[in-house]
PDB file of N, CA and C in Angstrom:
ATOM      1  N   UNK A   1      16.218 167.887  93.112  1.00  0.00           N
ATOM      2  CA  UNK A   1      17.653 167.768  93.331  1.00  0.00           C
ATOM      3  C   UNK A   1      17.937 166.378  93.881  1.00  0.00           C
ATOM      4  N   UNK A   2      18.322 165.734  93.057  1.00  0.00           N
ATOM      5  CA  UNK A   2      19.132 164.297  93.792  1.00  0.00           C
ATOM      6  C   UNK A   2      20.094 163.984  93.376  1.00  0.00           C
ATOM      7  N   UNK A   3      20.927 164.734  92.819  1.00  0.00           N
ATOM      8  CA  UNK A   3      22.609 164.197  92.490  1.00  0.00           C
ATOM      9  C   UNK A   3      23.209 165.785  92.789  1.00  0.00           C
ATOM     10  N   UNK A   4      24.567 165.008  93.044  1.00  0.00           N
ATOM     11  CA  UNK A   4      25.360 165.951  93.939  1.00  0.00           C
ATOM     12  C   UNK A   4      25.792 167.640  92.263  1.00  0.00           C
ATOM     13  N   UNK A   5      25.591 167.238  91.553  1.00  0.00           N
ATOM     14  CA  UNK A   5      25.926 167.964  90.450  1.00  0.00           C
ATOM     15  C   UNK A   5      24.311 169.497  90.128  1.00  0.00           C
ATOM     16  N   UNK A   6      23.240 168.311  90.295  1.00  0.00           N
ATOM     17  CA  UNK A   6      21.792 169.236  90.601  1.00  0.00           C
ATOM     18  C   UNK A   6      21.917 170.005  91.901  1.00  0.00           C
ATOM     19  N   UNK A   7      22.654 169.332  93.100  1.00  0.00           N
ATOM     20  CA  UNK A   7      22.779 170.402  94.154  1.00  0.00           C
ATOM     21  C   UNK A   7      23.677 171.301  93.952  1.00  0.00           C
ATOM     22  N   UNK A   8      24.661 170.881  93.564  1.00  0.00           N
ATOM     23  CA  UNK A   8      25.931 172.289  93.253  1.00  0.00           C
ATOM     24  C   UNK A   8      25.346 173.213  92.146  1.00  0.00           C
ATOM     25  N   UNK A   9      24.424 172.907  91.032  1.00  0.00           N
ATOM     26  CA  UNK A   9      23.746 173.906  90.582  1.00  0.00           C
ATOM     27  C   UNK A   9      22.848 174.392  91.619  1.00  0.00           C
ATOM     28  N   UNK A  10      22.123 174.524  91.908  1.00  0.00           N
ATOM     29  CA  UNK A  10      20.709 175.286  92.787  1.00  0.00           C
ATOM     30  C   UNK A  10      22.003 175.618  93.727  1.00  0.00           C
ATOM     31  N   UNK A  11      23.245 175.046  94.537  1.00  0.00           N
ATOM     32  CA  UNK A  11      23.940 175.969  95.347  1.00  0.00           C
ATOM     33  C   UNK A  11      24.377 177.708  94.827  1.00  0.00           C
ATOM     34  N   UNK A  12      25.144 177.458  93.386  1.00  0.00           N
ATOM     35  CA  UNK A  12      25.080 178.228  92.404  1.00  0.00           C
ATOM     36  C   UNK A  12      24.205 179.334  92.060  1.00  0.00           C
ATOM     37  N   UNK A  13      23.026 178.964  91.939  1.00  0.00           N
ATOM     38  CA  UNK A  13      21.873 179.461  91.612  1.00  0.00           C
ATOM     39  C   UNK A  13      21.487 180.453  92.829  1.00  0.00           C
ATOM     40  N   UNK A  14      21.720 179.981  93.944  1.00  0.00           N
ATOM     41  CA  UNK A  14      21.564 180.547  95.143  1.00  0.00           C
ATOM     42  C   UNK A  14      22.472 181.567  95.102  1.00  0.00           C
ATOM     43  N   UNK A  15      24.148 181.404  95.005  1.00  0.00           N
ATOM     44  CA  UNK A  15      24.583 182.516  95.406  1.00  0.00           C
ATOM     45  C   UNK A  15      24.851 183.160  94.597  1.00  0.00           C
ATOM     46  N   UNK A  16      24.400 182.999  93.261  1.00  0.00           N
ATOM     47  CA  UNK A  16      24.066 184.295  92.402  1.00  0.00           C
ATOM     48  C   UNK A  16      23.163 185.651  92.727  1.00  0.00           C
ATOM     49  N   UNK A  17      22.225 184.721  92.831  1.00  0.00           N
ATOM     50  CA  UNK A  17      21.057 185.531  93.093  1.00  0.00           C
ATOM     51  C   UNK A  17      21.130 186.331  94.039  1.00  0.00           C
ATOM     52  N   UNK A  18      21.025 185.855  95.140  1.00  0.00           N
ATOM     53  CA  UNK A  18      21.626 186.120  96.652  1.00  0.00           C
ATOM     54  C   UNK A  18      22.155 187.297  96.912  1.00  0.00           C
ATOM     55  N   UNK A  19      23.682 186.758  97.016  1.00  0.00           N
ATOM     56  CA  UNK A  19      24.837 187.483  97.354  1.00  0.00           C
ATOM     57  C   UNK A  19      25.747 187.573  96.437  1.00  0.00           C
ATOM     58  N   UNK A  20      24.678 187.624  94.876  1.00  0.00           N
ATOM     59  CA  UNK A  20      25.653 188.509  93.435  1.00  0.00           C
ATOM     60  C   UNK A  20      27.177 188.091  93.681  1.00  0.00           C
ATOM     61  N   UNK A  21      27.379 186.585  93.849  1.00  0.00           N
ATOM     62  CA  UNK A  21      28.631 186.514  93.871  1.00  0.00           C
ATOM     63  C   UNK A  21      28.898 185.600  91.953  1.00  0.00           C
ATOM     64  N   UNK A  22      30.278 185.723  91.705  1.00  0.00           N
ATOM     65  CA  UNK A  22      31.057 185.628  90.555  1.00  0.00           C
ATOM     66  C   UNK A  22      30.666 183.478  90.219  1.00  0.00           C
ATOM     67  N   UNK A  23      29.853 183.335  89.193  1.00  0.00           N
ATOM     68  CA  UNK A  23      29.894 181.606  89.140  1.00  0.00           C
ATOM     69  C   UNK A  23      30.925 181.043  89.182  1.00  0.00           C
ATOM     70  N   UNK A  24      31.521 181.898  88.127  1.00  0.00           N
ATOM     71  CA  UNK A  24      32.967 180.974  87.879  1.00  0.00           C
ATOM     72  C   UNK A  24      33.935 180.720  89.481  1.00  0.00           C
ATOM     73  N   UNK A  25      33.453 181.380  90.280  1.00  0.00           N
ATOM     74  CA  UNK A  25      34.113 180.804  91.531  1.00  0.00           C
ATOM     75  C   UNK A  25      33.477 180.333  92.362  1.00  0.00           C
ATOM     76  N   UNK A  26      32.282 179.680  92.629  1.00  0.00           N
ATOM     77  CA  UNK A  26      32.070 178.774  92.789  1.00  0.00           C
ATOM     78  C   UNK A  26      31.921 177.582  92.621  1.00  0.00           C
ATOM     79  N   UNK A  27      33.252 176.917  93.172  1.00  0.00           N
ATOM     80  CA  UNK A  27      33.417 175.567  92.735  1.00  0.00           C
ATOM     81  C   UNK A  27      33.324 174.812  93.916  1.00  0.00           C
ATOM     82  N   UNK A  28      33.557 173.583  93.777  1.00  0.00           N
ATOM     83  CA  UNK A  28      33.665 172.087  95.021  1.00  0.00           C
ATOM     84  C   UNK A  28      34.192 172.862  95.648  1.00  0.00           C
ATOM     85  N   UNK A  29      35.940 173.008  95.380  1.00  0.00           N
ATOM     86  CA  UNK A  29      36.767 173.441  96.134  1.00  0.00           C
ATOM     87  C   UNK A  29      37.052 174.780  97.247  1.00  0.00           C
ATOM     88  N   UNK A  30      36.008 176.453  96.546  1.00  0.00           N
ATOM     89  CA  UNK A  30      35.862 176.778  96.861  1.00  0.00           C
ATOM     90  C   UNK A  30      35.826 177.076  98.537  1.00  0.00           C
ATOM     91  N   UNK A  31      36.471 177.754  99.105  1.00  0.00           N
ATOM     92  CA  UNK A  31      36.413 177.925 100.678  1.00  0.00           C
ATOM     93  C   UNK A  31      35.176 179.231 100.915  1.00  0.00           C
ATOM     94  N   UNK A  32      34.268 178.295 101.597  1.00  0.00           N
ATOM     95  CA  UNK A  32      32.877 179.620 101.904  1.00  0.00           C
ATOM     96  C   UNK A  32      33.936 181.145 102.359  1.00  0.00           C
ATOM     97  N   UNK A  33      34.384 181.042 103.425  1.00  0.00           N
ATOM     98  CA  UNK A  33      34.936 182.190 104.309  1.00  0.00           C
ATOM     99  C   UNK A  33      36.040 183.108 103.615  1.00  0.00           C
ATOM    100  N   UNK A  34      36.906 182.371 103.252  1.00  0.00           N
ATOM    101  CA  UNK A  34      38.107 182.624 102.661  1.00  0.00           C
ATOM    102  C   UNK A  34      37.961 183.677 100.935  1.00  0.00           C
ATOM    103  N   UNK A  35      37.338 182.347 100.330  1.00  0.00           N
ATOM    104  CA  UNK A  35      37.274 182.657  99.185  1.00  0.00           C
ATOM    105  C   UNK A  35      36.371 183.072  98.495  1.00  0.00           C
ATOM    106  N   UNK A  36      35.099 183.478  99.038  1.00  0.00           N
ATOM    107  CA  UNK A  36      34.108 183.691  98.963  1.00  0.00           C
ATOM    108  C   UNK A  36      33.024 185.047 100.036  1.00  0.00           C
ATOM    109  N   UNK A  37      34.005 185.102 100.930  1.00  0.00           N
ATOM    110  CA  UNK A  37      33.736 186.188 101.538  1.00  0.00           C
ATOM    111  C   UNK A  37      32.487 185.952 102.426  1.00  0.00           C
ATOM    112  N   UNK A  38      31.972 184.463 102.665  1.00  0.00           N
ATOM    113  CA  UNK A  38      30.952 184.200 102.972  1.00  0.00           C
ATOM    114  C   UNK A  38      30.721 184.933 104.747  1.00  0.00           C
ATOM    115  N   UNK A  39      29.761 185.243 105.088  1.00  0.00           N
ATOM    116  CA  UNK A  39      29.338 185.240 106.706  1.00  0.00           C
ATOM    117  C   UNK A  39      28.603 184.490 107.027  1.00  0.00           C
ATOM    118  N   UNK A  40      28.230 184.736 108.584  1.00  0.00           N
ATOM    119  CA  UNK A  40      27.379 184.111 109.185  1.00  0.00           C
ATOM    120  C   UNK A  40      25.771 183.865 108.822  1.00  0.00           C
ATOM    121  N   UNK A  41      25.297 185.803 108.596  1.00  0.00           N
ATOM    122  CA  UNK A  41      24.529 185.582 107.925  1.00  0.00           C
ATOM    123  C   UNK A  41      23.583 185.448 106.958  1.00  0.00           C
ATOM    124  N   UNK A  42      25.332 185.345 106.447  1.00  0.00           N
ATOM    125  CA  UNK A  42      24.550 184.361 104.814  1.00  0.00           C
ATOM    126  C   UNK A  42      24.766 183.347 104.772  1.00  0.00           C
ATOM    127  N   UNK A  43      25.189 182.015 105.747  1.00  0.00           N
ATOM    128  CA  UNK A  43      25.056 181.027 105.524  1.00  0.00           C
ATOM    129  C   UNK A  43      23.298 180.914 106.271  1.00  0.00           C
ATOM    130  N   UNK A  44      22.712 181.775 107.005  1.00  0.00           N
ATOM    131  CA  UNK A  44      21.616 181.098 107.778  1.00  0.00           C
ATOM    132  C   UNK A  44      20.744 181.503 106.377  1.00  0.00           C
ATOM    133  N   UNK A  45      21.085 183.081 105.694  1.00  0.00           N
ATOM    134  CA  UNK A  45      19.922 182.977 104.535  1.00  0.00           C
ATOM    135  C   UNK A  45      20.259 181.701 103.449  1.00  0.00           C
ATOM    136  N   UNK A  46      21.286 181.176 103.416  1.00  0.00           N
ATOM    137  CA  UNK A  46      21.398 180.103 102.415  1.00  0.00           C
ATOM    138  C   UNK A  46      20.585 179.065 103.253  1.00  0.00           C
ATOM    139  N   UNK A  47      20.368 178.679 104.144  1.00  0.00           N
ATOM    140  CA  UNK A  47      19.912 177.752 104.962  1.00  0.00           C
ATOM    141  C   UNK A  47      18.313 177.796 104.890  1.00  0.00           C
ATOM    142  N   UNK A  48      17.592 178.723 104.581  1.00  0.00           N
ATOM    143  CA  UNK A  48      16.703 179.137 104.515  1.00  0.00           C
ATOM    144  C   UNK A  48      16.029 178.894 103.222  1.00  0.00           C
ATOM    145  N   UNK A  49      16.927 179.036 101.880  1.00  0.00           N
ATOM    146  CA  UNK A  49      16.832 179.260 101.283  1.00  0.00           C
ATOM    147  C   UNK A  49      16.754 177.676 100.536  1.00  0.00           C
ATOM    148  N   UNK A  50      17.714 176.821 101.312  1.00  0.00           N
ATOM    149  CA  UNK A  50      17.539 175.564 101.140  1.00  0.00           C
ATOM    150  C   UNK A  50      16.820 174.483 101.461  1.00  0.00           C
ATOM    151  N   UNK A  51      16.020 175.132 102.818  1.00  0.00           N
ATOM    152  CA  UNK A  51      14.976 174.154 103.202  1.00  0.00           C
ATOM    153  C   UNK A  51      13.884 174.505 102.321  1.00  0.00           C
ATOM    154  N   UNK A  52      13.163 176.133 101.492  1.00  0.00           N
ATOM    155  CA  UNK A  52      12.492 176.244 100.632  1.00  0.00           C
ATOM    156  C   UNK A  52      12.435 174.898  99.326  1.00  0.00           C
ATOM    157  N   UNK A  53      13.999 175.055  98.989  1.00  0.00           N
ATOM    158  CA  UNK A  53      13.886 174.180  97.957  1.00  0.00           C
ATOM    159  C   UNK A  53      13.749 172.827  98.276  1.00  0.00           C
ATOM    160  N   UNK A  54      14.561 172.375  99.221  1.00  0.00           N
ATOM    161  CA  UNK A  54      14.245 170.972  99.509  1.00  0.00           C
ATOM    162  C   UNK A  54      12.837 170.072 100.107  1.00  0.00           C
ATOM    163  N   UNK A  55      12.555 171.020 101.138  1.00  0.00           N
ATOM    164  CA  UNK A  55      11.168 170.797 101.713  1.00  0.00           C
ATOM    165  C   UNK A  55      11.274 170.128 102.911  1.00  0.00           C
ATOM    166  N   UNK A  56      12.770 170.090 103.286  1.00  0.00           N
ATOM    167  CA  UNK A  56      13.335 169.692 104.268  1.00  0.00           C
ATOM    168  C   UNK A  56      13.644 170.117 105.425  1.00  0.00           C
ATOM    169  N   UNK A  57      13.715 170.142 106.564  1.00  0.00           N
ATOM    170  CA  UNK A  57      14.010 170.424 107.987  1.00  0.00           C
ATOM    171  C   UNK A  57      15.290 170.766 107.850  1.00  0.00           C
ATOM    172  N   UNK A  58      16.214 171.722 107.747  1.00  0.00           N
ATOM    173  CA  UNK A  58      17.453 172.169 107.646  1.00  0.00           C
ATOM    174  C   UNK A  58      17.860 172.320 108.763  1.00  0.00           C
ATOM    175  N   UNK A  59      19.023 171.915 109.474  1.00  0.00           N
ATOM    176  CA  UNK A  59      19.320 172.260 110.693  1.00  0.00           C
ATOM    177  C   UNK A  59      21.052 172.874 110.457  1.00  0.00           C
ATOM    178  N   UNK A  60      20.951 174.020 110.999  1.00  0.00           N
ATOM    179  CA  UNK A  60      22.504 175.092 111.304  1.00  0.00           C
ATOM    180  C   UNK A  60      23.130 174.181 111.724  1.00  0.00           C
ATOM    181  N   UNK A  61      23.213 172.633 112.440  1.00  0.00           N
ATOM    182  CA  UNK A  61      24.285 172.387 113.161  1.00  0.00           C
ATOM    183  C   UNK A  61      24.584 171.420 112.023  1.00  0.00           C
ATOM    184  N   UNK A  62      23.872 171.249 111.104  1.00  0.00           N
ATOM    185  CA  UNK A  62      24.809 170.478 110.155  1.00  0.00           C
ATOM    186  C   UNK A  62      25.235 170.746 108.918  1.00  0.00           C
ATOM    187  N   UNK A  63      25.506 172.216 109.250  1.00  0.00           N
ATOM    188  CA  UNK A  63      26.490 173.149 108.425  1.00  0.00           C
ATOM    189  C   UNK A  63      27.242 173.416 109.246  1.00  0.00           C
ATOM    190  N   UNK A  64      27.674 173.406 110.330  1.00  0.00           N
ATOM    191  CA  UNK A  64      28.809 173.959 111.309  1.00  0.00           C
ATOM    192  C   UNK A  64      29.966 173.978 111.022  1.00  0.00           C
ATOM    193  N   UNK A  65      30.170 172.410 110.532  1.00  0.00           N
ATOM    194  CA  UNK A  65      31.498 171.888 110.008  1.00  0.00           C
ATOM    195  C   UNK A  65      32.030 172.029 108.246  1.00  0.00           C
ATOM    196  N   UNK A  66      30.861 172.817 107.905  1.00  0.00           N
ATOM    197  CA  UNK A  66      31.031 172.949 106.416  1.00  0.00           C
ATOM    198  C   UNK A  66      31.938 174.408 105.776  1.00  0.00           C
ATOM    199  N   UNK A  67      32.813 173.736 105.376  1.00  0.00           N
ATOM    200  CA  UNK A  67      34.095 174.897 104.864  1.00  0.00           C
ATOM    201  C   UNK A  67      33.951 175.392 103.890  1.00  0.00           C
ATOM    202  N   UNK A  68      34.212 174.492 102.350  1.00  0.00           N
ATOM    203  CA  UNK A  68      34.009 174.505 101.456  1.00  0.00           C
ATOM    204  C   UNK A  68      32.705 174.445 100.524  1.00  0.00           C
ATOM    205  N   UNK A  69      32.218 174.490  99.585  1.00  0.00           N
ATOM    206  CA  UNK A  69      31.525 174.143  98.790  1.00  0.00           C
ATOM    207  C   UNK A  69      30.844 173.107  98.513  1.00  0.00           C
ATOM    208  N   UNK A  70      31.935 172.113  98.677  1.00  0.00           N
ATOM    209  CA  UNK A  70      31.941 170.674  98.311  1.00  0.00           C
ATOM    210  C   UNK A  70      31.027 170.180  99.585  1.00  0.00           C
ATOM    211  N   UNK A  71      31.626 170.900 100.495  1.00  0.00           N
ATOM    212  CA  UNK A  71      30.845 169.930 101.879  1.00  0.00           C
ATOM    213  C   UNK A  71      29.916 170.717 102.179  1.00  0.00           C
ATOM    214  N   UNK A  72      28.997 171.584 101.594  1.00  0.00           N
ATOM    215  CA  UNK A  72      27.774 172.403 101.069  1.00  0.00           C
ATOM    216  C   UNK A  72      26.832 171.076 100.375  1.00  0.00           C
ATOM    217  N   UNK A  73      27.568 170.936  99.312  1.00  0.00           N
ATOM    218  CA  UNK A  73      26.734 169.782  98.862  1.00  0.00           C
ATOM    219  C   UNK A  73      26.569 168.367  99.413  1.00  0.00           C
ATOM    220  N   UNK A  74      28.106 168.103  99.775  1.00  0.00           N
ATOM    221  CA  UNK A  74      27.598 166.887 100.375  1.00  0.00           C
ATOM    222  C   UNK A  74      26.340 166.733 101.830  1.00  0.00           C
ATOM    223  N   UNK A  75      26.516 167.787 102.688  1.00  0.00           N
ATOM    224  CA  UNK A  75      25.570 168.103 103.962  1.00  0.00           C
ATOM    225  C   UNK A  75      23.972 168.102 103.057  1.00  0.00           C
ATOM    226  N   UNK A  76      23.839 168.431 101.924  1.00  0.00           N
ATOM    227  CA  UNK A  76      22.526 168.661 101.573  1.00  0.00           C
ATOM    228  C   UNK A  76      22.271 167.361 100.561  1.00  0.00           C
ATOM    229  N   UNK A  77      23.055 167.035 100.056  1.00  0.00           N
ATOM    230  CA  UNK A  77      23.131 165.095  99.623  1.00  0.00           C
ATOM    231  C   UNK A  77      22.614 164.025 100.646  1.00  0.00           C
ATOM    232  N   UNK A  78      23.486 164.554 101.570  1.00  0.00           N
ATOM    233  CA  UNK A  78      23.256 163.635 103.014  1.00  0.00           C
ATOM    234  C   UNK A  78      21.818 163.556 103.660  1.00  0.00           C
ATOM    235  N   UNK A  79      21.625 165.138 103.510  1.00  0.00           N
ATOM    236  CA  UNK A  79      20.112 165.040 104.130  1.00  0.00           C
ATOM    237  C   UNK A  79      19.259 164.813 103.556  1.00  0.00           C
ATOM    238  N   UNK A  80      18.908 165.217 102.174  1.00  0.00           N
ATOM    239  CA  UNK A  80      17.946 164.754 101.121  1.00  0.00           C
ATOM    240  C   UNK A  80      18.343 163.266 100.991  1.00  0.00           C
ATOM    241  N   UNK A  81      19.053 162.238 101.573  1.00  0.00           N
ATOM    242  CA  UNK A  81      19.379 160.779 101.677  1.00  0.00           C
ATOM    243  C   UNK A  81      17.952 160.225 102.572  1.00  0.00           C
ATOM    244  N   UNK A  82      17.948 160.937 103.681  1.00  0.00           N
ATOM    245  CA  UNK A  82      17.826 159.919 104.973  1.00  0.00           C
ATOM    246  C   UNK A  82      16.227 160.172 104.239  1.00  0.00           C
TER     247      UNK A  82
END
């Protein structure tokens, strides 16, 4: 995964599988809570689920601020950066 389009797939991919949620609504825009019905903890199994794939040190506090979708990917852009 190194472009923001490969992460929004495998995000995808995730919450299919997952939490059998609908593709076609997961988009950028998408609101985790709202529109998606997301919880708490299923953002920690997504978190989990993302350091598998990445191989990366995932840390909860830098999803805290993440609403949408979009800033799903960008937080996991960001970190697969440094």
């Amino acid at each position: 995964m190194k472009t923001r389009e490969e992460i929004l797939a495998a995000i995808k991919d995730i919450m299919v599988e997952m939490f059998e949620m609908d593709e076609q609504a997961i988009t950028l825009e998408a609101r985790l809570y709202e529109d998606l019905d997301f919880d708490s903890i299923d953002a920690v199994d997504m978190i989990v689920k993302l350091k598998e794939l990445t191989g990366k040190t995932v840390k909860a506090e830098d999803f805290k601020s993440a609403r949408t979708i979009g800033d799903v990917v960008e937080a996991v852009y960001s970190m697969l950066d440094n």
